[in-house]
C-alpha atoms as a PDB file:
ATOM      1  CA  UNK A   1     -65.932 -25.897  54.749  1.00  0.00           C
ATOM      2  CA  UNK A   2     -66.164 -22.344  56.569  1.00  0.00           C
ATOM      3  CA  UNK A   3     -63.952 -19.497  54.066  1.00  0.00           C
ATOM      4  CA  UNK A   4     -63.229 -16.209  56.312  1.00  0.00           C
ATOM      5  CA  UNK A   5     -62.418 -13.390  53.883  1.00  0.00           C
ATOM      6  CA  UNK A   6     -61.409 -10.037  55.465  1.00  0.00           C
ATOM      7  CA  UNK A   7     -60.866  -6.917  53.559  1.00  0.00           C
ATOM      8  CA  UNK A   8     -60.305  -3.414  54.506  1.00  0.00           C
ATOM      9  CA  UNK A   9     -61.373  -0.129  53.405  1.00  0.00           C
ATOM     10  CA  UNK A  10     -58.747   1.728  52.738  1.00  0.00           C
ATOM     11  CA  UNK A  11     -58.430   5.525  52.712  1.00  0.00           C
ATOM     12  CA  UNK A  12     -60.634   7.355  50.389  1.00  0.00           C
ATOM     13  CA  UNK A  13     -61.377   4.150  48.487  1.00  0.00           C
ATOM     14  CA  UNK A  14     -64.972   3.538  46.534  1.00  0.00           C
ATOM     15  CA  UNK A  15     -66.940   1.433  47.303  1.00  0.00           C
ATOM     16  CA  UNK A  16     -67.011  -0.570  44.141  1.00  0.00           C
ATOM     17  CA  UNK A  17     -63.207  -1.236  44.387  1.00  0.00           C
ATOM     18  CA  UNK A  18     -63.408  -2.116  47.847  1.00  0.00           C
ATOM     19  CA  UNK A  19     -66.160  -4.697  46.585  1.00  0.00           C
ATOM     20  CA  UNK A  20     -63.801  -5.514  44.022  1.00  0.00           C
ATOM     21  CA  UNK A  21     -61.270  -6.225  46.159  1.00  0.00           C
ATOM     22  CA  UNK A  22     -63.443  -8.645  47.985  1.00  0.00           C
ATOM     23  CA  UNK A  23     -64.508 -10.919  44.765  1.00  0.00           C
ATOM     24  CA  UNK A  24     -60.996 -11.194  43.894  1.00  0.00           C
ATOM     25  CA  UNK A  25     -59.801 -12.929  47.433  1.00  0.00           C
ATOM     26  CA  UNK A  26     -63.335 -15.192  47.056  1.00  0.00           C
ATOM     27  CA  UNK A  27     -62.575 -15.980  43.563  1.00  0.00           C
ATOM     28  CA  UNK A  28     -58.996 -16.749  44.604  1.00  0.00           C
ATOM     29  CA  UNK A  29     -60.039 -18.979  47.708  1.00  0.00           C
ATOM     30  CA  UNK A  30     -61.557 -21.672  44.987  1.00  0.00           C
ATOM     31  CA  UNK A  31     -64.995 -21.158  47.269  1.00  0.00           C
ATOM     32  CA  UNK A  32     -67.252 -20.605  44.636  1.00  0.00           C
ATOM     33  CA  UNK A  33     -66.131 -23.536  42.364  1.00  0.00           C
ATOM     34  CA  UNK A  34     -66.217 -26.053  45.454  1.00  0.00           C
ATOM     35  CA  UNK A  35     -69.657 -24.967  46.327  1.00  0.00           C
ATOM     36  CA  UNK A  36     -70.417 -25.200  42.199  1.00  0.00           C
ATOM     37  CA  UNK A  37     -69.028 -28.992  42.159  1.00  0.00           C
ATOM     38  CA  UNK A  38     -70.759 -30.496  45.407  1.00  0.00           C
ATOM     39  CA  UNK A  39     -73.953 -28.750  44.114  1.00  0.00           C
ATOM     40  CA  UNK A  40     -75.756 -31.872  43.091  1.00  0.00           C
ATOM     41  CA  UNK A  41     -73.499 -34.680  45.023  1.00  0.00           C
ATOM     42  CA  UNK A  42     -75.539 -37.403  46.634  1.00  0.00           C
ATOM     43  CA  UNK A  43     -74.815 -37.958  50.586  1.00  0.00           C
ATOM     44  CA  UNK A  44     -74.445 -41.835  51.168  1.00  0.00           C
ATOM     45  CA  UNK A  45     -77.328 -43.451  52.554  1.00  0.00           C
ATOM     46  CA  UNK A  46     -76.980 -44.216  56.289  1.00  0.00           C
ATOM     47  CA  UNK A  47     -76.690 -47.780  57.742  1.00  0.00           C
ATOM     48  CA  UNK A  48     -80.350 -47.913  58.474  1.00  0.00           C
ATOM     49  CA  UNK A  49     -81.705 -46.691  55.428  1.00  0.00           C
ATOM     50  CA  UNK A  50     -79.777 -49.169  53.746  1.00  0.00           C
ATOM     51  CA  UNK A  51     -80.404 -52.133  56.315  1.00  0.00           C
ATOM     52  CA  UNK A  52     -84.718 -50.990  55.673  1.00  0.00           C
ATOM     53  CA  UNK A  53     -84.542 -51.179  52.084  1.00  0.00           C
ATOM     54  CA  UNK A  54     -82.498 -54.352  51.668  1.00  0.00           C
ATOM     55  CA  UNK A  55     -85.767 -55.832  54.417  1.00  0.00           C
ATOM     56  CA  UNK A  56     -88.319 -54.252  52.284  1.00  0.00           C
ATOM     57  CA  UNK A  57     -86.378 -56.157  48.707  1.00  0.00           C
ATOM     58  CA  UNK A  58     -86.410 -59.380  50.922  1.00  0.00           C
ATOM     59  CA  UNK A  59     -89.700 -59.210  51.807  1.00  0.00           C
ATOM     60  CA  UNK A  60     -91.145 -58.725  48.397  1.00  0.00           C
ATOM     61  CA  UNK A  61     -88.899 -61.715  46.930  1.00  0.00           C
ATOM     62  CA  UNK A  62     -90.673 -63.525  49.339  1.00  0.00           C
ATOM     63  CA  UNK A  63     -93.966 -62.389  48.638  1.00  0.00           C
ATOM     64  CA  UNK A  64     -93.217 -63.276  45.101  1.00  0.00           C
ATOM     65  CA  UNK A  65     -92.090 -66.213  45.601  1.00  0.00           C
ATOM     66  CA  UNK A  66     -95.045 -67.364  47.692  1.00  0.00           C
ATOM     67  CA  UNK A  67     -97.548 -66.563  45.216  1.00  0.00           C
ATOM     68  CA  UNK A  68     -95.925 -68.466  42.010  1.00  0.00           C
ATOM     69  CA  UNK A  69     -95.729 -71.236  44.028  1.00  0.00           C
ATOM     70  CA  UNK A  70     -99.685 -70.645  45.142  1.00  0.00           C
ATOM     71  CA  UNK A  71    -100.187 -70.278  41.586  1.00  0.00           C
ATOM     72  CA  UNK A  72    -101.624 -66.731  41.798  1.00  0.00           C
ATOM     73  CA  UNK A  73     -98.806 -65.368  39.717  1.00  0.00           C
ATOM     74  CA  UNK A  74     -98.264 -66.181  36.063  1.00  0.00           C
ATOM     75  CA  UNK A  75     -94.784 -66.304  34.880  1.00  0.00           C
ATOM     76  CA  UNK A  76     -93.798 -63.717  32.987  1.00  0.00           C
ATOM     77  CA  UNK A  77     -90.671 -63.801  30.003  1.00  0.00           C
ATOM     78  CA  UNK A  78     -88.552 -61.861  32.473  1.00  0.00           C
ATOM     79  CA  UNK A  79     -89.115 -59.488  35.489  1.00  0.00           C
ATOM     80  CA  UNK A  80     -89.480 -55.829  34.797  1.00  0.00           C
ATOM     81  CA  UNK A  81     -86.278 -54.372  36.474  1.00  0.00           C
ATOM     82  CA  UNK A  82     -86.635 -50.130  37.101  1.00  0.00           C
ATOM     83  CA  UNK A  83     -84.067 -48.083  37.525  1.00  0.00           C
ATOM     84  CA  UNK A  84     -81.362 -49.877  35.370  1.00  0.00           C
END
């Protein structure tokens, strides 16, 4: 979102209440509390990035799987799960 805020100096005017001027029409825009709210919002994860890590989950079930049935894996009560 692009804001364009104009303001002109009028005659004999300070600078301070020209600079004035200028927070007002930003403050009255909304910009500053839409670039306060999307601060810390998470993009969605592209196709890809999604499509790799669902591979990479796949391929370590596997994995897992292959080595209880090998025996080289001990079951355990339950499987640690992070991020939950």
């Amino acid at each position: 979102m692009a804001y364009t805020v104009t303001v002109k100096r009028k005659d004999n005017e300070p600078a301070n209440d020209l600079f004035r001027r200028f927070t007002r029409k930003v403050r009255s825009l909304g910009a500053t509390q839409y670039v306060k709210k999307n601060r810390y919002a998470k993009r969605l994860e592209s196709k890809f990035t999604r499509k790799k890590s669902c591979l990479k989950r796949i391929s370590k079930q596997k994995d897992y799987a292959f080595k209880f049935k090998m025996g080289k894996i001990q079951p355990t009560q339950t499987p640690l799960r992070r991020g939950r």
